[in-house]
C-alpha atoms as a PDB file:
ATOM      1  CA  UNK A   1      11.597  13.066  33.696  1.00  0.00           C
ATOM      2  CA  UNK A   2      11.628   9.396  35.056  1.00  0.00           C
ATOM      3  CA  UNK A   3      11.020   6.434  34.321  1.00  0.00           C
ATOM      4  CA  UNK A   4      10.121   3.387  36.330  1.00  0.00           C
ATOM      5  CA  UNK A   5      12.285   0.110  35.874  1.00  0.00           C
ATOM      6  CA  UNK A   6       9.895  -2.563  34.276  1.00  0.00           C
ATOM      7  CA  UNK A   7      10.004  -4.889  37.474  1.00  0.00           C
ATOM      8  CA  UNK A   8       8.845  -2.098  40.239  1.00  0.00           C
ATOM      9  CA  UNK A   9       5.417  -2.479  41.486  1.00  0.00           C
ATOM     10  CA  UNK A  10       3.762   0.810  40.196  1.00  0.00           C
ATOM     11  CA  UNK A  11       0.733   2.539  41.851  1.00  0.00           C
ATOM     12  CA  UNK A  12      -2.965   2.941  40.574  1.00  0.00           C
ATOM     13  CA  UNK A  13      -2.447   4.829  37.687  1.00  0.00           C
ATOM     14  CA  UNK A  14      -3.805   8.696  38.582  1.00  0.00           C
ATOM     15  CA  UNK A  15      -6.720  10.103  37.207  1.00  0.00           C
ATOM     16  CA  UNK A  16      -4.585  13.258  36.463  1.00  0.00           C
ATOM     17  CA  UNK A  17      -2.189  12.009  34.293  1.00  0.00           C
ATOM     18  CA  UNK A  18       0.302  14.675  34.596  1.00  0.00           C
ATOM     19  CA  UNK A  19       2.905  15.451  31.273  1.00  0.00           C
ATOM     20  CA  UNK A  20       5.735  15.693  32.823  1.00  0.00           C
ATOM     21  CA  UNK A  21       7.429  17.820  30.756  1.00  0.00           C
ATOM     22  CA  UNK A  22      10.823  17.061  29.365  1.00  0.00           C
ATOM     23  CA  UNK A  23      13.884  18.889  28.293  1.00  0.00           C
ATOM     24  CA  UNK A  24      15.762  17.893  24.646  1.00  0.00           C
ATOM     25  CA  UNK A  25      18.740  16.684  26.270  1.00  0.00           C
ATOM     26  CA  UNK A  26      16.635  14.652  28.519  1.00  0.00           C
ATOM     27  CA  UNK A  27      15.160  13.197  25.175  1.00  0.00           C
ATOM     28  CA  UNK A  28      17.833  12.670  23.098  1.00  0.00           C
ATOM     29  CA  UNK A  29      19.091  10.580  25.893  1.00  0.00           C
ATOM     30  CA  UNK A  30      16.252   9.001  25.492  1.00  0.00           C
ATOM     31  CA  UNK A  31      16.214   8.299  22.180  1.00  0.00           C
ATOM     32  CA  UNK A  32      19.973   7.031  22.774  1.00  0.00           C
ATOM     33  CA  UNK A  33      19.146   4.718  25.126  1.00  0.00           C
ATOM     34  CA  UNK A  34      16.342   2.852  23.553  1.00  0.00           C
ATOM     35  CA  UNK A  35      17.634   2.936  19.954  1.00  0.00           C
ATOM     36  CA  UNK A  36      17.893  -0.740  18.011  1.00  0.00           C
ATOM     37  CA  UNK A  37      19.980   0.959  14.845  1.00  0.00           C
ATOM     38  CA  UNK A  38      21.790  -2.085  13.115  1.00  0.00           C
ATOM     39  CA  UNK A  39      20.110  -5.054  15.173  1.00  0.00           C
ATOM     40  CA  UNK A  40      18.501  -6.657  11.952  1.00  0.00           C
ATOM     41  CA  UNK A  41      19.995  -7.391   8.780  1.00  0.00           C
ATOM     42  CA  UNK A  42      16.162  -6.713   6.772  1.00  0.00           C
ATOM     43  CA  UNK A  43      16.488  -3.123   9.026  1.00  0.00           C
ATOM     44  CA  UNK A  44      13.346  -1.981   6.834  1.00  0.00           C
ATOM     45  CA  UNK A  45      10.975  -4.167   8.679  1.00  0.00           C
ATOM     46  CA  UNK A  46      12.557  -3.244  11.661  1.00  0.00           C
ATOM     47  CA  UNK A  47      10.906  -4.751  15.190  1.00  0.00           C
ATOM     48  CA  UNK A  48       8.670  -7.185  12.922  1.00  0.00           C
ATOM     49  CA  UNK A  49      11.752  -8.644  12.710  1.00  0.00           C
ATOM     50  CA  UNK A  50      10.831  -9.590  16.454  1.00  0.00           C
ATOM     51  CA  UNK A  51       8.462 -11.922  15.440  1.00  0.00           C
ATOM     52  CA  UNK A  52       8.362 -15.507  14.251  1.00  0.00           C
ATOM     53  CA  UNK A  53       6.573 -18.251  13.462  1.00  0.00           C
ATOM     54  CA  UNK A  54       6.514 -19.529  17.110  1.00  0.00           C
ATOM     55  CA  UNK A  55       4.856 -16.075  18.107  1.00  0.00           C
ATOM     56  CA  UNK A  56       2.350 -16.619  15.574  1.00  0.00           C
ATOM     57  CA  UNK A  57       1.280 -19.611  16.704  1.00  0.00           C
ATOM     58  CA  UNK A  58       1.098 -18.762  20.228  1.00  0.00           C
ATOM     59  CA  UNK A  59      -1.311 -15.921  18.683  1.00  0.00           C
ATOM     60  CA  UNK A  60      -3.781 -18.654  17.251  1.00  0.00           C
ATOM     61  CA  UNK A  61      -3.940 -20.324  20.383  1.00  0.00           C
ATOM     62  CA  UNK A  62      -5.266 -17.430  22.087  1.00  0.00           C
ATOM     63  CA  UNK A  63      -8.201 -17.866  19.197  1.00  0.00           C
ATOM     64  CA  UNK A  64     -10.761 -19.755  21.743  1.00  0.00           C
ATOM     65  CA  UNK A  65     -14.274 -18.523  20.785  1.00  0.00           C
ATOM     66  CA  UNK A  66     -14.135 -17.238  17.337  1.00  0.00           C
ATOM     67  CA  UNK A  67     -15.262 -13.736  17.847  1.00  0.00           C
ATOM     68  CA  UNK A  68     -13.491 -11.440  15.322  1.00  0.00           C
ATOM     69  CA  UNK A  69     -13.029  -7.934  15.755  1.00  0.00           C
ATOM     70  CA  UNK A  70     -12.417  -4.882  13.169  1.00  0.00           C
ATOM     71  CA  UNK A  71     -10.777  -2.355  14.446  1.00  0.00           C
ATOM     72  CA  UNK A  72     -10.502   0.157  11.883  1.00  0.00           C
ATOM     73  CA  UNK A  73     -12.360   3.742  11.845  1.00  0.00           C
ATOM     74  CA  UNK A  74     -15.381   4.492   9.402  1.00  0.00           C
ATOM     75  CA  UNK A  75     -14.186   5.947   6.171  1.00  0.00           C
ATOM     76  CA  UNK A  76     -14.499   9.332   7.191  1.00  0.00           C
ATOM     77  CA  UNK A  77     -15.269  11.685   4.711  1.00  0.00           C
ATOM     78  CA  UNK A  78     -16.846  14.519   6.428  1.00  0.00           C
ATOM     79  CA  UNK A  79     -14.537  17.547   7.533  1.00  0.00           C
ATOM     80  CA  UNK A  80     -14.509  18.511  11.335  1.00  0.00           C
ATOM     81  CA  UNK A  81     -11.916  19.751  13.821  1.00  0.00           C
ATOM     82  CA  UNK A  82     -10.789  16.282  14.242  1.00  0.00           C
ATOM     83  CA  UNK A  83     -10.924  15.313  10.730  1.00  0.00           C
ATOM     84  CA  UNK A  84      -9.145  18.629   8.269  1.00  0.00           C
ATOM     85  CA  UNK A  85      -8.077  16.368   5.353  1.00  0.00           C
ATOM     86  CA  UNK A  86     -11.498  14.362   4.840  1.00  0.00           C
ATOM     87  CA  UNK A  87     -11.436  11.145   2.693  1.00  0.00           C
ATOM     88  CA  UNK A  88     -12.659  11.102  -0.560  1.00  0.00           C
ATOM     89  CA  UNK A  89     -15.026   8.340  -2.192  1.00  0.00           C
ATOM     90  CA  UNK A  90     -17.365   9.516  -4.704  1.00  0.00           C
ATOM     91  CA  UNK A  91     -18.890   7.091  -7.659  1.00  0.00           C
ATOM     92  CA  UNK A  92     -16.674   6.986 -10.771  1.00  0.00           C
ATOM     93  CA  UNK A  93     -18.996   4.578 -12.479  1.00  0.00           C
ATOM     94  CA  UNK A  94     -22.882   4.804 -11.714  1.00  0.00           C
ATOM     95  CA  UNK A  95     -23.717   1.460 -13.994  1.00  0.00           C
ATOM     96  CA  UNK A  96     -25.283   3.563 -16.686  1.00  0.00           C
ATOM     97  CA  UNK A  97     -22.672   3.332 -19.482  1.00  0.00           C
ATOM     98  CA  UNK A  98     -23.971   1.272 -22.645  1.00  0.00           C
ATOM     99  CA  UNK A  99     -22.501  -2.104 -22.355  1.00  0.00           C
ATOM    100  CA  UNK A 100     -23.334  -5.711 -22.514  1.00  0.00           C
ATOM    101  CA  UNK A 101     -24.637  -6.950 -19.314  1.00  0.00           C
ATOM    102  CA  UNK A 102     -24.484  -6.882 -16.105  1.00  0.00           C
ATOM    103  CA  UNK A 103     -24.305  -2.942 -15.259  1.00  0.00           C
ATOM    104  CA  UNK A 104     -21.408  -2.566 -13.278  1.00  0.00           C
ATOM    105  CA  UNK A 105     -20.650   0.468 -10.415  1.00  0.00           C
ATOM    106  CA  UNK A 106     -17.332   1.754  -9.439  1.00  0.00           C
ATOM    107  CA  UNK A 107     -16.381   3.975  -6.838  1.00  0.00           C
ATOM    108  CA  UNK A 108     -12.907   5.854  -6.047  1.00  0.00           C
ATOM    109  CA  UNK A 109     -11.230   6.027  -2.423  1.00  0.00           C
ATOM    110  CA  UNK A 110      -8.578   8.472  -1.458  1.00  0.00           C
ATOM    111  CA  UNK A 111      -6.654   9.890   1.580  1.00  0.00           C
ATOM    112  CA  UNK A 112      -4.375  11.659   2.868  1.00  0.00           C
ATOM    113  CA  UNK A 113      -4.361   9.103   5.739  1.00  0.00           C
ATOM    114  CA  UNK A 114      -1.491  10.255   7.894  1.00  0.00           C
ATOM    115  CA  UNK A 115      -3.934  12.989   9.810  1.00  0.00           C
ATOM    116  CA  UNK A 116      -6.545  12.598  12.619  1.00  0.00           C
ATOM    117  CA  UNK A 117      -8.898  10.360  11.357  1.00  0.00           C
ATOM    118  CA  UNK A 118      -7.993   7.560   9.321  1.00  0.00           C
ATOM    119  CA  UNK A 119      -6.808   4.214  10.975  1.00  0.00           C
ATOM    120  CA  UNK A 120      -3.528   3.560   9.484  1.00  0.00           C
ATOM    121  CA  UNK A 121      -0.149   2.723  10.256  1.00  0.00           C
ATOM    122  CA  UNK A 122       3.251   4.022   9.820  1.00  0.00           C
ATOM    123  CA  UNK A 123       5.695   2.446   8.469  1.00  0.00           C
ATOM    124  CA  UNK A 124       9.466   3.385   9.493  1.00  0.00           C
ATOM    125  CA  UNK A 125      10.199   6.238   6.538  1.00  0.00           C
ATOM    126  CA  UNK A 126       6.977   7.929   8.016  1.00  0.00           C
ATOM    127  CA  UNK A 127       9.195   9.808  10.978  1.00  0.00           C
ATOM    128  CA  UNK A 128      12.823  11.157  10.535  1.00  0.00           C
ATOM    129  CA  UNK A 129      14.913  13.043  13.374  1.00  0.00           C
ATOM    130  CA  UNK A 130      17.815  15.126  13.107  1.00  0.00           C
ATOM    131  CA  UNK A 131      17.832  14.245   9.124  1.00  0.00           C
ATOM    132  CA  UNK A 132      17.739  10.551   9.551  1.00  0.00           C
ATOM    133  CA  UNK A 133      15.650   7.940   9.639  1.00  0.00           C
ATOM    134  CA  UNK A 134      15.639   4.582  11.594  1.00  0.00           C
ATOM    135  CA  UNK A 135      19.058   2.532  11.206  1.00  0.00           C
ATOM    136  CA  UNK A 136      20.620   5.794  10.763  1.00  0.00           C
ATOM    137  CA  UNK A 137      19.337   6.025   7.132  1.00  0.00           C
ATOM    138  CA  UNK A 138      19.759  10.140   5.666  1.00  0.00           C
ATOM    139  CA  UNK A 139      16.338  10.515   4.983  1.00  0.00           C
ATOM    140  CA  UNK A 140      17.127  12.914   2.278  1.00  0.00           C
ATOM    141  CA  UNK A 141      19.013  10.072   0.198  1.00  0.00           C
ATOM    142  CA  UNK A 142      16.053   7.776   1.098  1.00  0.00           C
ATOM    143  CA  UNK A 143      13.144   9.630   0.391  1.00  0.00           C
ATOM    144  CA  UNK A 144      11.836  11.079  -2.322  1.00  0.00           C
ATOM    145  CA  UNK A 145       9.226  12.350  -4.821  1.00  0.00           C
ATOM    146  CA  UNK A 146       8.672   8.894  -5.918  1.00  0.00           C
ATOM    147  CA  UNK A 147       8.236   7.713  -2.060  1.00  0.00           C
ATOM    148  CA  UNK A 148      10.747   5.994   0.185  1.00  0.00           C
ATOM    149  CA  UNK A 149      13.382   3.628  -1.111  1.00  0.00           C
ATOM    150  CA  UNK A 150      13.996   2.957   2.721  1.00  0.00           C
ATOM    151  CA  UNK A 151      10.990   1.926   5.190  1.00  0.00           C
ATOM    152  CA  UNK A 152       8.615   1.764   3.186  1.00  0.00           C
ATOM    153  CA  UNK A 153       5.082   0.010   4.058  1.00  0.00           C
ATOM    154  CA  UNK A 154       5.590  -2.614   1.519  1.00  0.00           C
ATOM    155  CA  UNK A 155       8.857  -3.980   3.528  1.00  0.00           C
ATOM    156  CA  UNK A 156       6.675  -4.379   6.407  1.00  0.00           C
ATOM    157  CA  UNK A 157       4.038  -7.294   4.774  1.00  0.00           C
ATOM    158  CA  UNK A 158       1.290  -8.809   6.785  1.00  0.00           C
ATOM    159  CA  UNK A 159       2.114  -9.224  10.622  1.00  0.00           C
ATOM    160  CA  UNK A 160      -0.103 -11.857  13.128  1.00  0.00           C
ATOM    161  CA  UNK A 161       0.749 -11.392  16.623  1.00  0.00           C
ATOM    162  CA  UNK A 162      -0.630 -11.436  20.069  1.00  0.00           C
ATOM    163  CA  UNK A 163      -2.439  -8.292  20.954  1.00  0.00           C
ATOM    164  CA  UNK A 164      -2.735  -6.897  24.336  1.00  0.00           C
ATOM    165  CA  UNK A 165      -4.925  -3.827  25.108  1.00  0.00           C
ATOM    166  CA  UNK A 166      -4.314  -2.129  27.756  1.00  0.00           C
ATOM    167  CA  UNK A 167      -7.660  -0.376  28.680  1.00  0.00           C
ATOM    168  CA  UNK A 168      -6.615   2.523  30.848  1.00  0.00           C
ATOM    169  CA  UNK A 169     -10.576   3.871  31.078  1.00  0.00           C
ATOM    170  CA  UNK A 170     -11.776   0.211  32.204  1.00  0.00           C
ATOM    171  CA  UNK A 171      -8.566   0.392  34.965  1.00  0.00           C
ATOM    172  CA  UNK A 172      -9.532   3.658  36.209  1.00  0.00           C
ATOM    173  CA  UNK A 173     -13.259   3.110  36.076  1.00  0.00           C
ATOM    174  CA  UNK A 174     -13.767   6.413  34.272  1.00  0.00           C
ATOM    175  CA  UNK A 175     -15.612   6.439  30.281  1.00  0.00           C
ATOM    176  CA  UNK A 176     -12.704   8.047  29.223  1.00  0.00           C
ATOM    177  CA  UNK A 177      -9.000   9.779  29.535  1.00  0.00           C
ATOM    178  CA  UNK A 178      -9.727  13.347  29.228  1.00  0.00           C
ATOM    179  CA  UNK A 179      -7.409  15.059  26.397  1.00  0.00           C
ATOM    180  CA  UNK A 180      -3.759  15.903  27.832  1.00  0.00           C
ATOM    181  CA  UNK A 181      -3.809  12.948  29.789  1.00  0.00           C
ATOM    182  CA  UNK A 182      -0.580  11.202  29.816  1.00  0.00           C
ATOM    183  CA  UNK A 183      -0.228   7.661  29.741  1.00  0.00           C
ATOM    184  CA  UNK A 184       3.256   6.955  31.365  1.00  0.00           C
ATOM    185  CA  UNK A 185       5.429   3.677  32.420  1.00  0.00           C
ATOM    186  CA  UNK A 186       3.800   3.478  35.659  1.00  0.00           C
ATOM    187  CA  UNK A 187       0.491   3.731  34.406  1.00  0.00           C
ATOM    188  CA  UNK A 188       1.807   0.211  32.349  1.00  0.00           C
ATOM    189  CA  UNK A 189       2.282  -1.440  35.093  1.00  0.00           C
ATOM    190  CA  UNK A 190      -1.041  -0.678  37.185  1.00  0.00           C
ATOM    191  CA  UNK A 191      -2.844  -1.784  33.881  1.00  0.00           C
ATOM    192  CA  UNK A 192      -0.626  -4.891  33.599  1.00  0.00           C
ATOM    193  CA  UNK A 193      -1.883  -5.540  36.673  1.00  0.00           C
ATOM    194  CA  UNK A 194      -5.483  -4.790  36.866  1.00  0.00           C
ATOM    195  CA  UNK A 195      -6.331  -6.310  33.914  1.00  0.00           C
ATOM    196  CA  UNK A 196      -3.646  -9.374  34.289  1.00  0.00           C
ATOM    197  CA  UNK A 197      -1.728  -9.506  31.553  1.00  0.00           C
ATOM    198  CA  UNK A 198       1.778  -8.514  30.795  1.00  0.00           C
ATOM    199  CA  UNK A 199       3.173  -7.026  27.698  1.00  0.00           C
ATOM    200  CA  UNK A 200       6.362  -9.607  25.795  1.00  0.00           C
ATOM    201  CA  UNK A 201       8.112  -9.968  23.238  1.00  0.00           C
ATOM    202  CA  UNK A 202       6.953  -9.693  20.062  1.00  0.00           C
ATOM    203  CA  UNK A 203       3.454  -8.276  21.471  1.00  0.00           C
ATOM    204  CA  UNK A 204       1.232  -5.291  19.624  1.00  0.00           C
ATOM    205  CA  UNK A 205       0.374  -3.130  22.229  1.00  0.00           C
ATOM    206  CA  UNK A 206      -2.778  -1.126  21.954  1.00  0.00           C
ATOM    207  CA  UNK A 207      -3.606   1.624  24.438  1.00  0.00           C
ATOM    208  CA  UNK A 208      -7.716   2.494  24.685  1.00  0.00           C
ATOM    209  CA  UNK A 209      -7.909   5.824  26.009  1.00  0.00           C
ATOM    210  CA  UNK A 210     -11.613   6.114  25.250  1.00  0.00           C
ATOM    211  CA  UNK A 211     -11.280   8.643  22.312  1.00  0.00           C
ATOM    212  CA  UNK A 212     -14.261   7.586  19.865  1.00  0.00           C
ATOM    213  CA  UNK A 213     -16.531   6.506  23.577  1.00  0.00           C
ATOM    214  CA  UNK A 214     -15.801  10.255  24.470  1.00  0.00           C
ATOM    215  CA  UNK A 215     -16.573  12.025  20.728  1.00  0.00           C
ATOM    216  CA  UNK A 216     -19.773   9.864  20.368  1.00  0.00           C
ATOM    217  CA  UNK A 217     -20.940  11.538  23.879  1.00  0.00           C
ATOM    218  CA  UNK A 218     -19.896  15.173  23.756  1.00  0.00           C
ATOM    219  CA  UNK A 219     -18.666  15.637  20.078  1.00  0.00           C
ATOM    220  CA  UNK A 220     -15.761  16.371  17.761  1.00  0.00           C
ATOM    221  CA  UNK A 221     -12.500  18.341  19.178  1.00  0.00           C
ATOM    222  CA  UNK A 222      -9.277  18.987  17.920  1.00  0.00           C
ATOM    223  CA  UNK A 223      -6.897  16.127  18.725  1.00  0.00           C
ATOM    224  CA  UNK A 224      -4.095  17.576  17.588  1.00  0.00           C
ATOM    225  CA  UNK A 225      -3.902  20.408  20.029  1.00  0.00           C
ATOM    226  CA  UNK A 226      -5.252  18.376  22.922  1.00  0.00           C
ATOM    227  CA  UNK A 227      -5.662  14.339  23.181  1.00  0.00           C
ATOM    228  CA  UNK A 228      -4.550  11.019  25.647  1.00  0.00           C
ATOM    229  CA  UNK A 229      -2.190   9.379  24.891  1.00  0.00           C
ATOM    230  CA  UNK A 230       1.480   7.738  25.531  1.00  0.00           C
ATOM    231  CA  UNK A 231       4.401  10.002  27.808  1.00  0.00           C
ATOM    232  CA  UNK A 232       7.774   9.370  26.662  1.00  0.00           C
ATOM    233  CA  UNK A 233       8.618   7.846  29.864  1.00  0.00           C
ATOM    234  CA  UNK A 234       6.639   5.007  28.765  1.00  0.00           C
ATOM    235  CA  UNK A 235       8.883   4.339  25.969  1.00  0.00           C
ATOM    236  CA  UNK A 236      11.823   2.856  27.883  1.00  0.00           C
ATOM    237  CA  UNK A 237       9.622   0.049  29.316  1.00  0.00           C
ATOM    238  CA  UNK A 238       7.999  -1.190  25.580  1.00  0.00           C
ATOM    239  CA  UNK A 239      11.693  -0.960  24.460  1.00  0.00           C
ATOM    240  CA  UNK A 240      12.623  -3.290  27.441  1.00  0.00           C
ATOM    241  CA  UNK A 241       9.561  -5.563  26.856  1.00  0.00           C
ATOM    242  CA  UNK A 242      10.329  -6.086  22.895  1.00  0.00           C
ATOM    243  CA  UNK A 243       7.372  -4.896  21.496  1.00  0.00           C
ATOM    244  CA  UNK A 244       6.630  -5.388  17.772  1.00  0.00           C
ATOM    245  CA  UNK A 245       3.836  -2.997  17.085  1.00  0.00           C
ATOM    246  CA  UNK A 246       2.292  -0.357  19.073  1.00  0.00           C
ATOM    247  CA  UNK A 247      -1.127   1.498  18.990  1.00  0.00           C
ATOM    248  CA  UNK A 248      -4.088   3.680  20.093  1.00  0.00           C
ATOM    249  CA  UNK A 249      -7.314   4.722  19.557  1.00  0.00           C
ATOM    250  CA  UNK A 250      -5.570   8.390  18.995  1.00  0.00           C
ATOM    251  CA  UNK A 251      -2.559   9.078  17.722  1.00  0.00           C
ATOM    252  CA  UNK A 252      -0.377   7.461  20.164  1.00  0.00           C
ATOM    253  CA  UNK A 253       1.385  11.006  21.535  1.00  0.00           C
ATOM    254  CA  UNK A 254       0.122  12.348  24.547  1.00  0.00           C
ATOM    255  CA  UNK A 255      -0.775  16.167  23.073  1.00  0.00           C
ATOM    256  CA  UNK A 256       0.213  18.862  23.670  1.00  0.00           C
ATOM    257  CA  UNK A 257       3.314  17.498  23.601  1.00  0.00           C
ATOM    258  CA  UNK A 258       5.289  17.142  26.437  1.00  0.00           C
ATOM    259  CA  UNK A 259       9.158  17.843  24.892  1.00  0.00           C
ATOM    260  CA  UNK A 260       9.853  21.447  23.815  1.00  0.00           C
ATOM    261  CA  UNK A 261      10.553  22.146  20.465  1.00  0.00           C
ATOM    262  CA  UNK A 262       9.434  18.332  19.189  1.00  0.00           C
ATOM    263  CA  UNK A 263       5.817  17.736  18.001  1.00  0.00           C
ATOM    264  CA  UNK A 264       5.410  14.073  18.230  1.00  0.00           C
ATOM    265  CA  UNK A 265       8.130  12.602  20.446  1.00  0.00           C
ATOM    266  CA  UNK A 266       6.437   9.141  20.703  1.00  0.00           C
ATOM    267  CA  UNK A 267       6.838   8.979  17.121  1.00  0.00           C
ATOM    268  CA  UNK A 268      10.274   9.594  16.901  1.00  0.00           C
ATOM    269  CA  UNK A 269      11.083   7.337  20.024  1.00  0.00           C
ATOM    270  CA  UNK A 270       9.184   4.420  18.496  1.00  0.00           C
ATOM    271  CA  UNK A 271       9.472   4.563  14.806  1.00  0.00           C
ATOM    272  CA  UNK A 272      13.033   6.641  14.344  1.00  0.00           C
ATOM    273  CA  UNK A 273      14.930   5.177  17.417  1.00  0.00           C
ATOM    274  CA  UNK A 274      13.190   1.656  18.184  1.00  0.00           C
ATOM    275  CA  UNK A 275      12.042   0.783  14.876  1.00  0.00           C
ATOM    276  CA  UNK A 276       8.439   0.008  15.957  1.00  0.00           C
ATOM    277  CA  UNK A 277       5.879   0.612  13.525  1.00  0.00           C
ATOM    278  CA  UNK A 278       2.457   2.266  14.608  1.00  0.00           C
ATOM    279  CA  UNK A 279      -1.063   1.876  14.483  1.00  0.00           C
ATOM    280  CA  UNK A 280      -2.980   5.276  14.732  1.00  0.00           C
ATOM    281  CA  UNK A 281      -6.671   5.880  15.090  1.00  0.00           C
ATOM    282  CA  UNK A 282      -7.601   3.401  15.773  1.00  0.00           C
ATOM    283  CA  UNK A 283     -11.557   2.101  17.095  1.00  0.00           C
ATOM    284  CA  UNK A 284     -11.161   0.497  20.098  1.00  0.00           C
ATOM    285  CA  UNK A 285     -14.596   0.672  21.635  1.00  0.00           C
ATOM    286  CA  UNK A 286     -15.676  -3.131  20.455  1.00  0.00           C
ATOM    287  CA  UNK A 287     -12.400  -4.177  21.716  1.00  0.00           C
ATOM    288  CA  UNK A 288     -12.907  -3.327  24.958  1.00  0.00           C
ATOM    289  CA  UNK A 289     -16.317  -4.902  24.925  1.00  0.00           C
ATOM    290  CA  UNK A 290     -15.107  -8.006  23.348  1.00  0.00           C
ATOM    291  CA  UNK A 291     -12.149  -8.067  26.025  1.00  0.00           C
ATOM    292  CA  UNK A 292     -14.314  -7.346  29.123  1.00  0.00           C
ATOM    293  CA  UNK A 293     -16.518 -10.121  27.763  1.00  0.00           C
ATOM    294  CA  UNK A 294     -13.857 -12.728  27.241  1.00  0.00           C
ATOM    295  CA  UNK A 295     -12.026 -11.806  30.524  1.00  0.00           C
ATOM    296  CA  UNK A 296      -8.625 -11.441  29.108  1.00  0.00           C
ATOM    297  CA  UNK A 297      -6.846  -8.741  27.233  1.00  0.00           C
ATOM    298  CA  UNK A 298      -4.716 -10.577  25.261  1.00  0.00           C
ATOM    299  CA  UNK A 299      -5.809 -11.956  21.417  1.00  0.00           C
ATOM    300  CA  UNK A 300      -4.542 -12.322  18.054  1.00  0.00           C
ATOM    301  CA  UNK A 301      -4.191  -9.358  16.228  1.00  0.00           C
ATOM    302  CA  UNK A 302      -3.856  -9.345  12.166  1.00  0.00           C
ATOM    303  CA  UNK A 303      -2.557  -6.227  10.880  1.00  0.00           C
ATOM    304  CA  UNK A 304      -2.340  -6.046   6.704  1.00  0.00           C
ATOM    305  CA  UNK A 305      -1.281  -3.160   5.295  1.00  0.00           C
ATOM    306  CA  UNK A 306      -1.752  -2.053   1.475  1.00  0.00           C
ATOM    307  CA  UNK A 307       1.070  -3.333  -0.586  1.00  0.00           C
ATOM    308  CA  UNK A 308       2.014  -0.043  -1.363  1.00  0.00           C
ATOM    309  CA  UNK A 309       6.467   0.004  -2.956  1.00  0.00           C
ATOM    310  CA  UNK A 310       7.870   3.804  -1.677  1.00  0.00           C
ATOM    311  CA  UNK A 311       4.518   4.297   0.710  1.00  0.00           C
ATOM    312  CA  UNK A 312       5.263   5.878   4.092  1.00  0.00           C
ATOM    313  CA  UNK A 313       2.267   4.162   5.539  1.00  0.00           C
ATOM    314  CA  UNK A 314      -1.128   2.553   4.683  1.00  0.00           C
ATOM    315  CA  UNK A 315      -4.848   2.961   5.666  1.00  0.00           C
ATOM    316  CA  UNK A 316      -5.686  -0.246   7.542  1.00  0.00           C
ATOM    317  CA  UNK A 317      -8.087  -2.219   9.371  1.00  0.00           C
ATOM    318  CA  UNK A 318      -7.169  -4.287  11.649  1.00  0.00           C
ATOM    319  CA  UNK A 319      -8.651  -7.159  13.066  1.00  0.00           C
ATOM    320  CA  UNK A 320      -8.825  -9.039  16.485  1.00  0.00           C
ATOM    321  CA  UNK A 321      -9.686 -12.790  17.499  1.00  0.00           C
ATOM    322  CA  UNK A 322     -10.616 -14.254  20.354  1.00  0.00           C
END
């Protein structure tokens, strides 16, 4: 494994993408070196901790033109290889119940969110690694049938920040990263580049690797044994740039994964070790439009979460102004 330092010049990203696969030693020295464990004193918001009231104002001022963004997935409710725990919503109330006016209708919504297909984000009780969970919490003592007393999504609250999107299709001139495709440090810095911008502190980093361009053209597949997406080697560089937030249009791991014996090792580097929330699933098709249109890949991004006490996570749509 390697890992380029954050100041090297790095090449044209490949159109390959090679995962470079990587032992558990190599990974747990990984996760060692990039770990924030006892940095903040509110450790259950973890890196939002990163950001202020100065970073949210230099988010509004990237606000120039008004155009707004969602960036959340359909509610998807129909079951496909990409989508095996299907949200519900069905009507509860159809208006036909004898009361005093006005009729009123009333639906239910329900998911198992943390899957394939719902946009959501994890909050920092969602991933634990060798029995603990970020700041070195047992996640046995913090977790439990009546949700997490540790991490949980309501800790997090709202969070405005600048966005960047790094738009690895758009850089390579390709529709789409084709499923394994890694996305590692190097390929940061050629996007950086290309599309000049540069990830800071406090930043929500979202990497487009063209998943919903490339299921609206040739159909549903099973993301979980195959998809784009970030390399661990990446890790070390949005540890060294202070990110608050990172996120994708899949599920941020590069798949199949890349570290034997560990299923999603982006997960555990970012949630467990760095204490940086993320965004899964999410659409980033407008995005790209809107950001190709604008000339710039850097907006303000307003995440909200459901205020949800012991949840691991929320569904969520987030939104981005430029």
């Amino acid at each position: 494994m390697s890992s380029e330092p954050a100041g090297a010049p790095g090449p044209r990203p490949s159109g390959t993408g090679e995962a470079v696969a990587v032992s558990r030693d190599e990974f747990d020295a990984l996760f060692d070196s990039v770990r924030t464990w006892g940095r903040w004193s509110a450790a259950d918001r973890g890196a939002w901790n990163r950001v202020t009231a100065a970073h949210v104002g230099r988010a509004a001022a990237l606000v120039r033109d008004g155009t707004v963004v969602p960036l959340g997935r359909p509610w998807d409710t129909r079951p496909g290889p990409d989508n095996t725990k299907p949200a519900l919503h069905y009507m509860s109330d159809l208006g036909d119940v004898e009361e005093p006016e006005p009729a009123a209708y009333k639906d239910f919504l329900g998911a198992d969110y943390h899957a394939k297909s719902v946009s959501h984000l994890d909050a920092l009780s969602h991933i634990a690694y060798r029995g603990q969970l970020y700041d070195g919490r047992v996640a046995r003592q913090a977790i439990g049938a009546g949700g997490a007393r540790f991490g949980a999504v309501a800790a997090l609250g709202p969070l405005v920040t600048r966005g960047v999107l790094l738009d690895l299709p758009a850089v390579l001139g390709v529709d789409w990263l084709e499923p394994g495709r890694a996305v590692r440090g190097r390929d940061v810095l050629a996007a950086e580049e290309a599309l000049d911008v540069r990830v800071v502190e406090g930043d929500a980093v979202l990497l487009r690797t063209g998943r919903f361009r490339r299921r609206r053209d040739t159909g549903p597949w099973d993301t979980g044994a195959a998809s784009a997406g970030w390399h661990v080697d990446a890790l070390p560089l949005l540890a060294e740039r202070a990110v608050a937030l990172i996120g994708s249009d899949g599920d941020n791991d590069v798949r199949p994964s890349p570290v034997e014996g560990l299923h999603s090792p982006v997960h555990t580097l970012a949630i467990t070790a760095m204490g940086v929330p993320l965004l899964d699933n999410l659409d980033l098709e407008a995005l790209s439009a809107a950001c190709a249109g604008a000339g710039r890949h850097a907006f303000m991004l307003v995440v909200t979460p459901l205020n949800v006490p012991g949840g691991t996570g929320s569904p969520v749509n987030p939104v981005g102004v430029l």
